[in-house]
Protein backbone atom coordinates (compact mmCIF):
# COMPACT_ATOMS: atom_id res chain seq x y z
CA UNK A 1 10.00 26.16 -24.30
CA UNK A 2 10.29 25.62 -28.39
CA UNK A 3 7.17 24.39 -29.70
CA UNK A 4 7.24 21.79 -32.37
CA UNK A 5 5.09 21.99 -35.76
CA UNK A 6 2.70 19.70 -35.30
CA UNK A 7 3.01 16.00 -37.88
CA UNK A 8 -0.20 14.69 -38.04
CA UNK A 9 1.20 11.46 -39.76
CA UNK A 10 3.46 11.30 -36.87
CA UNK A 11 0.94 10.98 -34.07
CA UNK A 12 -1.48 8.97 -36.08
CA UNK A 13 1.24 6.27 -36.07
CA UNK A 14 1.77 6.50 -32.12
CA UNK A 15 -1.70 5.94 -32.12
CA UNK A 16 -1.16 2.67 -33.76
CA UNK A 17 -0.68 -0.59 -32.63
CA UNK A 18 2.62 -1.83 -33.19
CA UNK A 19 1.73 -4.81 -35.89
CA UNK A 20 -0.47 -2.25 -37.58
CA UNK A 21 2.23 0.33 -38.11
CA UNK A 22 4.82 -2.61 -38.60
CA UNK A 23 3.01 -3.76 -41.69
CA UNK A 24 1.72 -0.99 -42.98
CA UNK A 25 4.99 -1.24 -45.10
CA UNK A 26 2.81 -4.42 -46.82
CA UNK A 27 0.16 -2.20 -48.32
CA UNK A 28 -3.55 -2.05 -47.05
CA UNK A 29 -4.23 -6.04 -47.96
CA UNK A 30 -1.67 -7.41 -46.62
CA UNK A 31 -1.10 -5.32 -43.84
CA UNK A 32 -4.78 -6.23 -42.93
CA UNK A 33 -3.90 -10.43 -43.08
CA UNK A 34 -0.48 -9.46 -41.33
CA UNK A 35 -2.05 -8.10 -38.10
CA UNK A 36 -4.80 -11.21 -38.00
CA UNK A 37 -2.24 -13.75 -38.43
CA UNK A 38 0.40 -12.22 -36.00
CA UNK A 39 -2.51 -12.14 -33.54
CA UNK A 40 -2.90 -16.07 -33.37
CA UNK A 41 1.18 -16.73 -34.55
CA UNK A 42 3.17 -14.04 -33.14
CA UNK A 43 6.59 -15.72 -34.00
CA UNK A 44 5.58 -15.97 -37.31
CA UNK A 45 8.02 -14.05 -39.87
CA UNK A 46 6.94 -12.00 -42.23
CA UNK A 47 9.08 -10.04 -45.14
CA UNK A 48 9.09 -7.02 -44.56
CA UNK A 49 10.31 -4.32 -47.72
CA UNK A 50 12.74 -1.98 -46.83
CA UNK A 51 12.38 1.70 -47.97
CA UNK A 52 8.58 1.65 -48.01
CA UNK A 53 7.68 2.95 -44.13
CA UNK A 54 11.36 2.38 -43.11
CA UNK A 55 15.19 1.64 -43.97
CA UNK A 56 17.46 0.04 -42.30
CA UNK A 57 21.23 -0.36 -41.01
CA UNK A 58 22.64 -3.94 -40.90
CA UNK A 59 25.03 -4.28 -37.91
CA UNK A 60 26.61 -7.28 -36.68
CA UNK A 61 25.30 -8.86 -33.44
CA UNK A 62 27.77 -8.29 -31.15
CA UNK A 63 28.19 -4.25 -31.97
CA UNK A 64 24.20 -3.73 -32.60
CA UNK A 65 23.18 -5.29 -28.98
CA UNK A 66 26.04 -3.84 -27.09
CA UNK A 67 25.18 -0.45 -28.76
CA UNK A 68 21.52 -1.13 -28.26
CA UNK A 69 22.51 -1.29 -24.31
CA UNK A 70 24.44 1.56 -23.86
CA UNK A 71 21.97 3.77 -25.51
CA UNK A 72 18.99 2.59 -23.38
CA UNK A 73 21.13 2.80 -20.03
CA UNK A 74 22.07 6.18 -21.25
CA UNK A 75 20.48 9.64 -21.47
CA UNK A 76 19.11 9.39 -25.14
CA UNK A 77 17.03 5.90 -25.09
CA UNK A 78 13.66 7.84 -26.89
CA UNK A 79 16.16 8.79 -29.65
CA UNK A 80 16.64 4.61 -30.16
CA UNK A 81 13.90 3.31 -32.80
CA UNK A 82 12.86 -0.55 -33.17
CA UNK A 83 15.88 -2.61 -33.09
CA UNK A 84 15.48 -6.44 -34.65
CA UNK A 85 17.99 -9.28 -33.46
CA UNK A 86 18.51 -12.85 -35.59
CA UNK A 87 20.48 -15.04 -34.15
CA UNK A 88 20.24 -16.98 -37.11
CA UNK A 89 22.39 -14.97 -38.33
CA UNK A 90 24.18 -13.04 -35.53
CA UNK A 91 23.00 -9.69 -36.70
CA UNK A 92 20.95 -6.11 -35.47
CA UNK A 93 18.96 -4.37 -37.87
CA UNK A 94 18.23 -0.85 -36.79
CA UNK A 95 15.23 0.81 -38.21
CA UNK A 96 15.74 4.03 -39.77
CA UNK A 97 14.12 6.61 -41.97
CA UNK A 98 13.25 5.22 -45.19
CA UNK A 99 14.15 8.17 -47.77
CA UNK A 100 17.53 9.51 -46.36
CA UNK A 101 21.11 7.56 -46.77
CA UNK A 102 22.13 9.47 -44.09
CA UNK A 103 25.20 10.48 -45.14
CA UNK A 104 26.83 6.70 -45.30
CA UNK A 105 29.34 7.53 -48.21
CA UNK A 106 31.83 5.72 -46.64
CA UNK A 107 32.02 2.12 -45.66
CA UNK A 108 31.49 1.16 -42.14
CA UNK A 109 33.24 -2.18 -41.39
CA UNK A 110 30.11 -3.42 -38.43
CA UNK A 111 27.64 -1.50 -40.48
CA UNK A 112 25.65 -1.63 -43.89
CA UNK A 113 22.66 0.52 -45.06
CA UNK A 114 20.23 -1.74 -46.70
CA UNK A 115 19.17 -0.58 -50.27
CA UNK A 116 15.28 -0.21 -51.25
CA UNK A 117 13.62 -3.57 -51.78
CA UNK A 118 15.73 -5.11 -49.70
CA UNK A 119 13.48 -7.83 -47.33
CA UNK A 120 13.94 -8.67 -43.82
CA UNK A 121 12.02 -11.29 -41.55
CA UNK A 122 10.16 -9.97 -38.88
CA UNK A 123 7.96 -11.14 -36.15
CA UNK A 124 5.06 -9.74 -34.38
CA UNK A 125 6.53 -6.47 -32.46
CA UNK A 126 3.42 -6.01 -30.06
CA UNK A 127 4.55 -5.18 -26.32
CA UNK A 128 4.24 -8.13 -24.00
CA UNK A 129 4.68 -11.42 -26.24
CA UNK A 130 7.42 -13.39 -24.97
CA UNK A 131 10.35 -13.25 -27.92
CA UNK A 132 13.31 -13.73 -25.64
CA UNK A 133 13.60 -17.73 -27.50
CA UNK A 134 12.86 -16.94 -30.64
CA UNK A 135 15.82 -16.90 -33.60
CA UNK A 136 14.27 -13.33 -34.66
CA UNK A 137 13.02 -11.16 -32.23
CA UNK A 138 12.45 -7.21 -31.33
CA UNK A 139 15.77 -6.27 -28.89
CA UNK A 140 14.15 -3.21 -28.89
CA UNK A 141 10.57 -1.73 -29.80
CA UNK A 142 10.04 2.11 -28.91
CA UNK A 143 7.68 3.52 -26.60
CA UNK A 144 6.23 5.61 -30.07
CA UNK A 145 5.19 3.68 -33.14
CA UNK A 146 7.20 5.57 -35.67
CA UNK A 147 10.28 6.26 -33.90
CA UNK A 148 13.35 5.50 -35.88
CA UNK A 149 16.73 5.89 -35.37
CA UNK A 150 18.10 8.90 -36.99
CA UNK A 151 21.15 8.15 -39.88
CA UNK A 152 23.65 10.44 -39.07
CA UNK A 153 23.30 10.10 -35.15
CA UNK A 154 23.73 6.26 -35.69
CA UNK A 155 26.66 6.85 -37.63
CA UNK A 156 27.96 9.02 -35.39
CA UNK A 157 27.65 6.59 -32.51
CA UNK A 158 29.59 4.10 -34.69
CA UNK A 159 32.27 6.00 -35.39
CA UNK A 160 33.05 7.21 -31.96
CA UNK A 161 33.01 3.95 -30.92
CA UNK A 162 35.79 1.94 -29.92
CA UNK A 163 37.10 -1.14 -32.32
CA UNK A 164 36.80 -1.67 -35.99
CA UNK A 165 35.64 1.32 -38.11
CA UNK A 166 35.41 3.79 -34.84
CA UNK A 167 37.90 6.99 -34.69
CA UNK A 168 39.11 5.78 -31.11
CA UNK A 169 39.93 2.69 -32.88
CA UNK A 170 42.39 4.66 -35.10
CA UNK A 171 44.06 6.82 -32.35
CA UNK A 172 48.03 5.88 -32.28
CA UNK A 173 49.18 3.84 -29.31
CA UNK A 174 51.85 4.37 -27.32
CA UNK A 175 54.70 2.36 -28.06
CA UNK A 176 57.45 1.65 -25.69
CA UNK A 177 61.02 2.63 -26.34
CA UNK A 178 62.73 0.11 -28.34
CA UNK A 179 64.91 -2.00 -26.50
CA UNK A 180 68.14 -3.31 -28.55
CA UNK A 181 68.14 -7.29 -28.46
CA UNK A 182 70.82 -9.08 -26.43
């Protein structure tokens, strides 16, 4: 069995409560009044900078959630990192390693890669809080604080899909013979 170099940053942030790794994107202060208020407000929202402890890829609702269940149904769901829904405003945003574009050169008609500085609303992510009313809530939270899902696997995924922007969406159809008109 391959052994894996061990990441001591990595397993110091699966020892980690979720809020605490969550807003360690905030910087030491704030990431310290982030976690106490969360703890009595867990629905509270809190902007969150992109590029600091994470990116992020923009999807819209309908593609991020169906995605988001066919990947945890499937055989890859500890490959899936923290996945935030708004119904606000009908989107996904998939958290994703902070320093890589991942190879998005090309426009993805469901999907946009959030630039640095970017903010996003989030709530509390900490297992076990009841989110299934809120407007913004965690779809998905992995097992590991620090898990995020990989660019160019996510990518992949949405261009294999089916529909708008996938390659099976681009396959020719069959077309019937043409029939003259009588």
């Amino acid at each position: 069995m391959p052994t894996h170099p061990r990441n001591p940053s990595s397993e110091l942030a699966a020892a980690m409560p979720p809020s605490l790794w969550l807003a360690g994107a905030l910087g030491r202060f704030l990431r310290d009044v982030t976690v106490v208020r969360w703890a009595g407000e867990p629905e509270l929202l809190v902007a969150m900078p992109i590029g600091v402890r994470f990116g992020a890829v923009e999807l819209d609702a309908g593609t991020g959630l169906e995605l988001l269940d066919v990947l945890l149904a499937g055989h890859a769901p500890y490959r899936v990192g923290p996945v935030l829904s708004d119904t606000r405003t009908e989107r996904t945003y998939w958290l994703t390693p902070p320093e890589d574009d991942g190879g998005w050169t090309e426009p993805h008609p469901q999907a946009r890669l959030l630039p640095a500085g970017t903010r996003i609303a989030m709530p509390d992510p900490t297992p076990g809080t009841d989110n299934r009313h809120w407007p913004v809530r965690w779809a998905h939270w992995p097992a590991v604080n620090g898990t995020l899902s990989a660019h160019p696997w996510l990518r992949s995924l949405l261009y294999d899909a089916p529909g708008p922007g996938g390659r099976r969406s681009h396959r020719p159809q069959q077309c019937s013979p043409s029939r003259p008109d009588h």
